[in-house]
Protein backbone atom coordinates (compact mmCIF):
# COMPACT_ATOMS: atom_id res chain seq x y z
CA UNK A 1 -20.31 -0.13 -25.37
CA UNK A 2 -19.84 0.83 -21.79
CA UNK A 3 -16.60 -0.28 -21.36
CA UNK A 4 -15.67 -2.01 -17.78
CA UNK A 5 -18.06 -0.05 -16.06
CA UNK A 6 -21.19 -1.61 -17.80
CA UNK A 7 -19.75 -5.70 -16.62
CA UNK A 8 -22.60 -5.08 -13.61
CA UNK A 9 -22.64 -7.99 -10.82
CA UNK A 10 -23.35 -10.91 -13.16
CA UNK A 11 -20.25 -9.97 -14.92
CA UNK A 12 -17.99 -9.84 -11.93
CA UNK A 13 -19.24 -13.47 -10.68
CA UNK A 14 -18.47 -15.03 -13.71
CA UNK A 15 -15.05 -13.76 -13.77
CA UNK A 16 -14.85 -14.41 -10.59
CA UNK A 17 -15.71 -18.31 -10.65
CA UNK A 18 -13.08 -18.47 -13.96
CA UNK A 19 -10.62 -17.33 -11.88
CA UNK A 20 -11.80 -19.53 -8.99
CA UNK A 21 -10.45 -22.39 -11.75
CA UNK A 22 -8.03 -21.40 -13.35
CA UNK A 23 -5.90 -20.74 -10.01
CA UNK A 24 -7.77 -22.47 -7.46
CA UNK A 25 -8.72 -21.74 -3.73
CA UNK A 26 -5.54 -21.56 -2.61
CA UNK A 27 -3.93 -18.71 -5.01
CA UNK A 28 -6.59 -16.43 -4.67
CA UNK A 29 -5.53 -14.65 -1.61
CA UNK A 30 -2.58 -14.43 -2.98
CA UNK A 31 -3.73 -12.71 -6.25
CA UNK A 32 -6.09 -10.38 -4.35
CA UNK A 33 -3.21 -9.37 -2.15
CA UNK A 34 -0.77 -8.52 -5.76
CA UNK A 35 -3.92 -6.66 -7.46
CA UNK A 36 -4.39 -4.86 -4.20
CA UNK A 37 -1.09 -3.25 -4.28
CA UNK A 38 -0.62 -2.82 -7.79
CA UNK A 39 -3.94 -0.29 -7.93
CA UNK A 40 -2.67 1.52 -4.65
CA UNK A 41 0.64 1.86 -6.49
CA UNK A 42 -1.23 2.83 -9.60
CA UNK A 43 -3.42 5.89 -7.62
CA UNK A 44 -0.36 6.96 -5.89
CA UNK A 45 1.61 7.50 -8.87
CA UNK A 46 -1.43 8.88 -10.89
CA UNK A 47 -1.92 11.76 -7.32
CA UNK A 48 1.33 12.24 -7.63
CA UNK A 49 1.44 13.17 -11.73
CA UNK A 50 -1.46 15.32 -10.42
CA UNK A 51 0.00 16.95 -7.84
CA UNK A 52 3.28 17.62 -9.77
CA UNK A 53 1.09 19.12 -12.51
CA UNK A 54 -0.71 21.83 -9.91
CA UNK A 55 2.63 22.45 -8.50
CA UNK A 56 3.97 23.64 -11.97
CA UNK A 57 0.60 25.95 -12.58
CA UNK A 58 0.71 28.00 -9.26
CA UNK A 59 3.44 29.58 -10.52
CA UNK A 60 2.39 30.64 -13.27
CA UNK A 61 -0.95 31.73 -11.11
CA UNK A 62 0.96 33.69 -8.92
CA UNK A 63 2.14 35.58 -12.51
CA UNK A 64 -1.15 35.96 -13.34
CA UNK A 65 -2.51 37.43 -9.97
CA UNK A 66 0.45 39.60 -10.10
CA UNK A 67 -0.04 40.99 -13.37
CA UNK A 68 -3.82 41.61 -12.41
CA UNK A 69 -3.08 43.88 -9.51
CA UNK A 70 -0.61 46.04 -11.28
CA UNK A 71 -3.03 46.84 -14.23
């Protein structure tokens, strides 16, 4: 299977009109607003794992390079 990728637009209006009932018109902004922020805190947390993790390899780049230009 294609996992969530593969739900194409058909997919996405169905769940769309289930969640249309299940909260009504009224919650939705509401919901969009919470799922909004929770994937902004989401990438900022996974950019800053990544960041972290390039921060601890130029070190050991710099170790590298050095090692290269004294052989």
């Amino acid at each position: 299977m294609g996992g969530i990728g593969a739900i194409g637009v058909p997919g996405l209006i169905i769940i769309l009109v289930i969640v249309l009932i299940v909260f009504g018109p009224k919650k939705l902004p509401e919901i969009g607003g919470a799922v909004g922020k929770t994937l902004s805190e989401f990438k900022k947390s996974a950019r800053e794992i990544m960041d972290d993790e390039e921060d601890g390899k130029k070190p050991a780049l710099r170790e590298i390079k050095k090692s290269d230009e004294a052989s």
